[in-house]
Protein backbone atom coordinates (compact mmCIF):
# COMPACT_ATOMS: atom_id res chain seq x y z
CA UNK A 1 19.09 -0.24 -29.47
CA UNK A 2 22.66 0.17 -28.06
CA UNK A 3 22.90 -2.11 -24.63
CA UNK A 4 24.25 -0.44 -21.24
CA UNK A 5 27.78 -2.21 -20.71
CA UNK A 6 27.16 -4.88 -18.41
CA UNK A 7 29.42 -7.75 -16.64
CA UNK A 8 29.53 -11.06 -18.43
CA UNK A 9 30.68 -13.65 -16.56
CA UNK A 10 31.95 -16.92 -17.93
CA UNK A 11 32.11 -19.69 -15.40
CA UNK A 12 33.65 -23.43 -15.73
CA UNK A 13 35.67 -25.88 -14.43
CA UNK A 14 39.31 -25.77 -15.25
CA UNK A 15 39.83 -26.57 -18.55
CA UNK A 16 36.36 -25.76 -19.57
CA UNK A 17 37.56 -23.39 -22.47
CA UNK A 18 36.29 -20.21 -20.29
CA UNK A 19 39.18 -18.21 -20.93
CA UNK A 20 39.78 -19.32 -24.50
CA UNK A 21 36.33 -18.24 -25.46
CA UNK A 22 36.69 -14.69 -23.59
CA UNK A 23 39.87 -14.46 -25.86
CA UNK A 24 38.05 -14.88 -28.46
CA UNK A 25 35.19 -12.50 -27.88
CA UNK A 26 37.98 -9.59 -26.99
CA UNK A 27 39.56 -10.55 -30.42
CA UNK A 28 35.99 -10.74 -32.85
CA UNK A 29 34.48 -7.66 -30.88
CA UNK A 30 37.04 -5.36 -29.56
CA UNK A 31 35.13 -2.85 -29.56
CA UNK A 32 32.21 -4.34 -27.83
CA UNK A 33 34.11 -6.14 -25.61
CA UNK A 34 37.13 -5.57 -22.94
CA UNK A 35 38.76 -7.96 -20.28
CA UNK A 36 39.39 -7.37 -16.89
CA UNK A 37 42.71 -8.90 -15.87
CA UNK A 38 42.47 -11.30 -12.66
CA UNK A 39 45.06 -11.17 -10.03
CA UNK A 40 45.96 -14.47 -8.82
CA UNK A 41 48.87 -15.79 -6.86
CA UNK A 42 49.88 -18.81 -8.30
CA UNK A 43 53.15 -18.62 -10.81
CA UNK A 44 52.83 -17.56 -14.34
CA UNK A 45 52.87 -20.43 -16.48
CA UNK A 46 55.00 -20.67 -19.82
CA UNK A 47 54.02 -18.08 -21.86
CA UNK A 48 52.21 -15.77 -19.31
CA UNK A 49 53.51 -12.45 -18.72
CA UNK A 50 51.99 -10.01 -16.13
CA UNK A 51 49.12 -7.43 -16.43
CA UNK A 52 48.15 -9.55 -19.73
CA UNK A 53 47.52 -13.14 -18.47
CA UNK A 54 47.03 -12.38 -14.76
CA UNK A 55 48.40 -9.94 -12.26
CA UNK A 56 50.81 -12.24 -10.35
CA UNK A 57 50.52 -11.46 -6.46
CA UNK A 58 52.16 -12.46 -2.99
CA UNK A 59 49.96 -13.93 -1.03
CA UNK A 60 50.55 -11.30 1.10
CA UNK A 61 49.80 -8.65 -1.03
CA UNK A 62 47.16 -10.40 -2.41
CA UNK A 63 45.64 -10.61 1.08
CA UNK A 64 46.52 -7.24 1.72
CA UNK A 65 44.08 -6.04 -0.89
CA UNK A 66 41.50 -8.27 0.14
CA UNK A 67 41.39 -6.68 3.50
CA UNK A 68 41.20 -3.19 1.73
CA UNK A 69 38.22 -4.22 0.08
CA UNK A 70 39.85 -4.16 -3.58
CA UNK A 71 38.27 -7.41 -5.04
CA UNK A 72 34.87 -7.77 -6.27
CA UNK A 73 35.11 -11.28 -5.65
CA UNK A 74 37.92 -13.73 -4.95
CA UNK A 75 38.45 -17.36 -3.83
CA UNK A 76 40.94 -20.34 -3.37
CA UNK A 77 41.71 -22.17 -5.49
CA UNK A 78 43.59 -25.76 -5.40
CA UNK A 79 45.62 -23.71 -3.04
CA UNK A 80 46.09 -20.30 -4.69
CA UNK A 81 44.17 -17.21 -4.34
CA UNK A 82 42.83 -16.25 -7.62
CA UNK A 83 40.60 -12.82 -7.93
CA UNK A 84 38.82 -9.99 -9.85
CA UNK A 85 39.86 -6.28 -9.05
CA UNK A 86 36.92 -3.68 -8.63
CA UNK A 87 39.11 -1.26 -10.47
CA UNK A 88 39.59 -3.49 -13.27
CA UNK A 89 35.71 -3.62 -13.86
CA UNK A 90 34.89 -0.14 -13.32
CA UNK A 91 37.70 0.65 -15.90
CA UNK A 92 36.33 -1.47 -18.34
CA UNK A 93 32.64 -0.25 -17.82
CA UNK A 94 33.64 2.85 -18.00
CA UNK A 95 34.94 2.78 -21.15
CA UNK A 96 31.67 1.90 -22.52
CA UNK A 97 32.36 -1.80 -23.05
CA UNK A 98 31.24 -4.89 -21.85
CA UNK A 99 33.70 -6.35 -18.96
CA UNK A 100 34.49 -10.18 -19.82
CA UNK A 101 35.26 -12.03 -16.17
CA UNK A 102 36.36 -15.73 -16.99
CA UNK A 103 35.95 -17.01 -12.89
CA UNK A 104 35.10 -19.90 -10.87
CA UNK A 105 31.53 -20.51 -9.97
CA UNK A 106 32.21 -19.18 -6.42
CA UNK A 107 33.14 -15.86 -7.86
CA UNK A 108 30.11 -15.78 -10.51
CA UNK A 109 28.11 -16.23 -7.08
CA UNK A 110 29.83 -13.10 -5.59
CA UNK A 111 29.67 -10.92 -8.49
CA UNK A 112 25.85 -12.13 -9.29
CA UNK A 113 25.18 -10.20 -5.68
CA UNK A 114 26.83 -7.10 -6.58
CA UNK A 115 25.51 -7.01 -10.03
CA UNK A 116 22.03 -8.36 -10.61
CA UNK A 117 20.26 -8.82 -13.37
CA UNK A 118 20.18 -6.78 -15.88
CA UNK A 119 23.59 -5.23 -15.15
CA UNK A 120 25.72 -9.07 -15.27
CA UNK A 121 24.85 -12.28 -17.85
CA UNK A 122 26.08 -15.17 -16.31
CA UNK A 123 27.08 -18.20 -18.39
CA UNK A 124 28.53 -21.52 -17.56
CA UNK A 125 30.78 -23.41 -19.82
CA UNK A 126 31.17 -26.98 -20.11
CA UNK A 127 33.17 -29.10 -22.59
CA UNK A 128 31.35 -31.87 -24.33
CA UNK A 129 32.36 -34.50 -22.27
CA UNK A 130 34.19 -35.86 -19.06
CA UNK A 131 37.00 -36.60 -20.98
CA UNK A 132 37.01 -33.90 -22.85
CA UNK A 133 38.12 -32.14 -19.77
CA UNK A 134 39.99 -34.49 -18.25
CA UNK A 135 42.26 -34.72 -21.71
CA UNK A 136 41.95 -30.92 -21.33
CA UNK A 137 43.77 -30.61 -17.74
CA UNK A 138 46.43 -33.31 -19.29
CA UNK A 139 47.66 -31.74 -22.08
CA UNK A 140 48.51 -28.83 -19.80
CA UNK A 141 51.28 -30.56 -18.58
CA UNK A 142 51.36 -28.33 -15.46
CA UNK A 143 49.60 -30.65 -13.05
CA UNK A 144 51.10 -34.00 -10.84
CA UNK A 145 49.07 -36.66 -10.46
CA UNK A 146 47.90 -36.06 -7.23
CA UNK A 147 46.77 -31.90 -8.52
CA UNK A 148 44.79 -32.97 -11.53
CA UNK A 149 42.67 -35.67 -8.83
CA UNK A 150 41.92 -32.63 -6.74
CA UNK A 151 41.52 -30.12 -9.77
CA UNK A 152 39.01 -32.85 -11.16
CA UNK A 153 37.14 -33.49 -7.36
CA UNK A 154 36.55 -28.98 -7.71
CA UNK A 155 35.63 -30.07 -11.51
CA UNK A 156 32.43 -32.41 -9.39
CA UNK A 157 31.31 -29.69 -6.80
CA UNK A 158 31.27 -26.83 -9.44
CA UNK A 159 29.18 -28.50 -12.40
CA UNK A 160 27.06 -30.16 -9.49
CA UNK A 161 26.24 -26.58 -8.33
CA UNK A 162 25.76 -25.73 -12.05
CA UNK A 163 22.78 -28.54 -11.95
CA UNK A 164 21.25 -27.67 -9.21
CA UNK A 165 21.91 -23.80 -10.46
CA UNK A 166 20.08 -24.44 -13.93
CA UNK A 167 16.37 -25.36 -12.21
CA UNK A 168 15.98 -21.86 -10.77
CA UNK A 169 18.65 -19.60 -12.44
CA UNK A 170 19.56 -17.88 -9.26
CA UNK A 171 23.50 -17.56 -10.60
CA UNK A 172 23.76 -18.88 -14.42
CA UNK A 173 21.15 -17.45 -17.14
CA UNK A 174 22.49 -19.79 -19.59
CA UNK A 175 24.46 -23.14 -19.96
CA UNK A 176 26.81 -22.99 -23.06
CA UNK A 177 28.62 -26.54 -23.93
CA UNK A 178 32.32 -25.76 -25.58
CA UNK A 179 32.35 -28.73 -28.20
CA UNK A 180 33.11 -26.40 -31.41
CA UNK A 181 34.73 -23.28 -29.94
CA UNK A 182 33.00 -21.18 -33.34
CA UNK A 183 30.14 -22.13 -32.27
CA UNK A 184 30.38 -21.76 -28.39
CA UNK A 185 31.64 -18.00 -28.73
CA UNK A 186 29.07 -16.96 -31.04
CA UNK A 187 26.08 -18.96 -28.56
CA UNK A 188 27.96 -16.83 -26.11
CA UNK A 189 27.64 -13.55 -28.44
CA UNK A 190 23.61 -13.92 -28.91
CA UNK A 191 23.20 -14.17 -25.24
CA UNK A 192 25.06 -11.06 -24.75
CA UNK A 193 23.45 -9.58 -27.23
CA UNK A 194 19.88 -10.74 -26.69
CA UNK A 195 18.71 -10.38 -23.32
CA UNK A 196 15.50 -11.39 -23.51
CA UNK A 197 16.72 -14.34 -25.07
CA UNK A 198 14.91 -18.12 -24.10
CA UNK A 199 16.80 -19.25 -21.19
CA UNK A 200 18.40 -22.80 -21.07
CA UNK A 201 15.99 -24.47 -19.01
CA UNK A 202 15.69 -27.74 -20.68
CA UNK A 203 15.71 -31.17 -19.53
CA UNK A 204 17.96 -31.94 -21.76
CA UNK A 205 20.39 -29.58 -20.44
CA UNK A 206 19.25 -30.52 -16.70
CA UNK A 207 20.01 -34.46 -17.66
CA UNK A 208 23.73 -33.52 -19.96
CA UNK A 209 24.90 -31.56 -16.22
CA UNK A 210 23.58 -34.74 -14.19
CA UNK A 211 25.69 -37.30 -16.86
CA UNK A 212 28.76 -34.67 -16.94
CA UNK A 213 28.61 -34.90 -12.73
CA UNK A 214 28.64 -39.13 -12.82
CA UNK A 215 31.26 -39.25 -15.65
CA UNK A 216 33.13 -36.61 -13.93
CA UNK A 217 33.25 -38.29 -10.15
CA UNK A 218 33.73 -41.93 -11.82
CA UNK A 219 36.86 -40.35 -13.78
CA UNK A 220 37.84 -39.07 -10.15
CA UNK A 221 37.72 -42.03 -8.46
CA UNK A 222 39.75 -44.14 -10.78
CA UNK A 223 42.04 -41.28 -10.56
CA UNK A 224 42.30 -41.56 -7.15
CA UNK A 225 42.91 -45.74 -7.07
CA UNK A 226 45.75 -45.23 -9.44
CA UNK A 227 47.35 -42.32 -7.15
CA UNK A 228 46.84 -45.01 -3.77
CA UNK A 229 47.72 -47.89 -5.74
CA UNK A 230 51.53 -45.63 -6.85
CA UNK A 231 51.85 -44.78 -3.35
């Protein structure tokens, strides 16, 4: 049986591996799959070019559009506005395909509202570790000090939201954790693909979210005693 296109969200913290592993669904599955390009306004990293990456705003345009209603959903983020377009989803849906949004868990709240189940699959990523992510945000090389302490404190409110998420599913049908990326895009694939598939609602993945938060907020706070202790 041939699925409707629906909206598959992937949510993490930064450096979770979302938008590596919607890469990699839009390269195995190109037909199956197509991305819709979020409009942020934060400056292109090295690398990035515009209309592929992100669409690089103003902040006033970018505002500008939110107040004409253009964004499905849309949030700040360590202090730029990052976004999904309406017009980007309906372009992709239209097409027949299903629309890959790689987002923050605010947005995956927003977009759960305007596309219940079964027309969105929402999915939270999280690396294998603490410091797997916090190695993760490092090796970008785009962050001071004082950025990756407030990227990582975001890091603690999202997969605590996650946790209490997982108990009654109200945003994330499944938790996916991003230690192999083979095997975290094709977990990802049989969720899209199966959507009657047993949800995630272990213990075990209940108690890895609760460990992830601790490690997470210790990793934080020694973060933090280093940046006071430089200052």
């Amino acid at each position: 049986m041939t699925l409707p296109p629906r909206v598959v969200v992937l949510a993490a913290p930064s450096g979770g591996g979302k938008t590596t592993i919607a890469r990699e669904l839009l390269h195995r599955r190109p037909d199956t799959f197509g991305y819709s390009v979020s409009a942020t306004t934060r400056k292109p990293r090295p690398g990035e070019r515009e209309g592929e990456a992100y669409h690089f705003l103003t902040r006033a345009e970018f505002q500008r559009r939110v107040e004409a209603g253009e964004f499905l959903e849309w949030a700040e983020y360590a202090g730029e506005l990052y976004g999904t377009l309406k017009s980007e989803v309906e372009r992709v849906l239209a097409s027949g395909q299903h629309v890959v949004l790689d987002i923050e868990v605010k947005g995956a709240r927003q977009v759960r509202a305007v596309y219940p189940r079964p027309a969105s699959v929402s999915i939270f990523i999280i690396p294998p570790s603490a410091d797997a992510l916090i190695e993760r945000l490092r090796k970008r090389r785009t962050e001071s000090h004082r950025e990756l302490r407030e990227r990582l404190a975001i890091a603690v409110r999202e997969v605590r939201t996650a946790e209490e998420d997982v108990k009654s599913a109200i945003v994330f049908d499944h938790i996916v954790v991003n230690d192999d990326l083979d095997v975290a895009v094709k977990g990802v694939l049989g969720i899209v693909e199966d959507p009657d598939r047993v949800k995630h609602r272990t213990i075990e993945t209940i108690h890895l979210l609760a460990d992830f938060v601790r490690k997470l907020e210790h990793e934080a706070y020694q973060l933090g005693q280093s940046v006071k202790g430089s200052t």
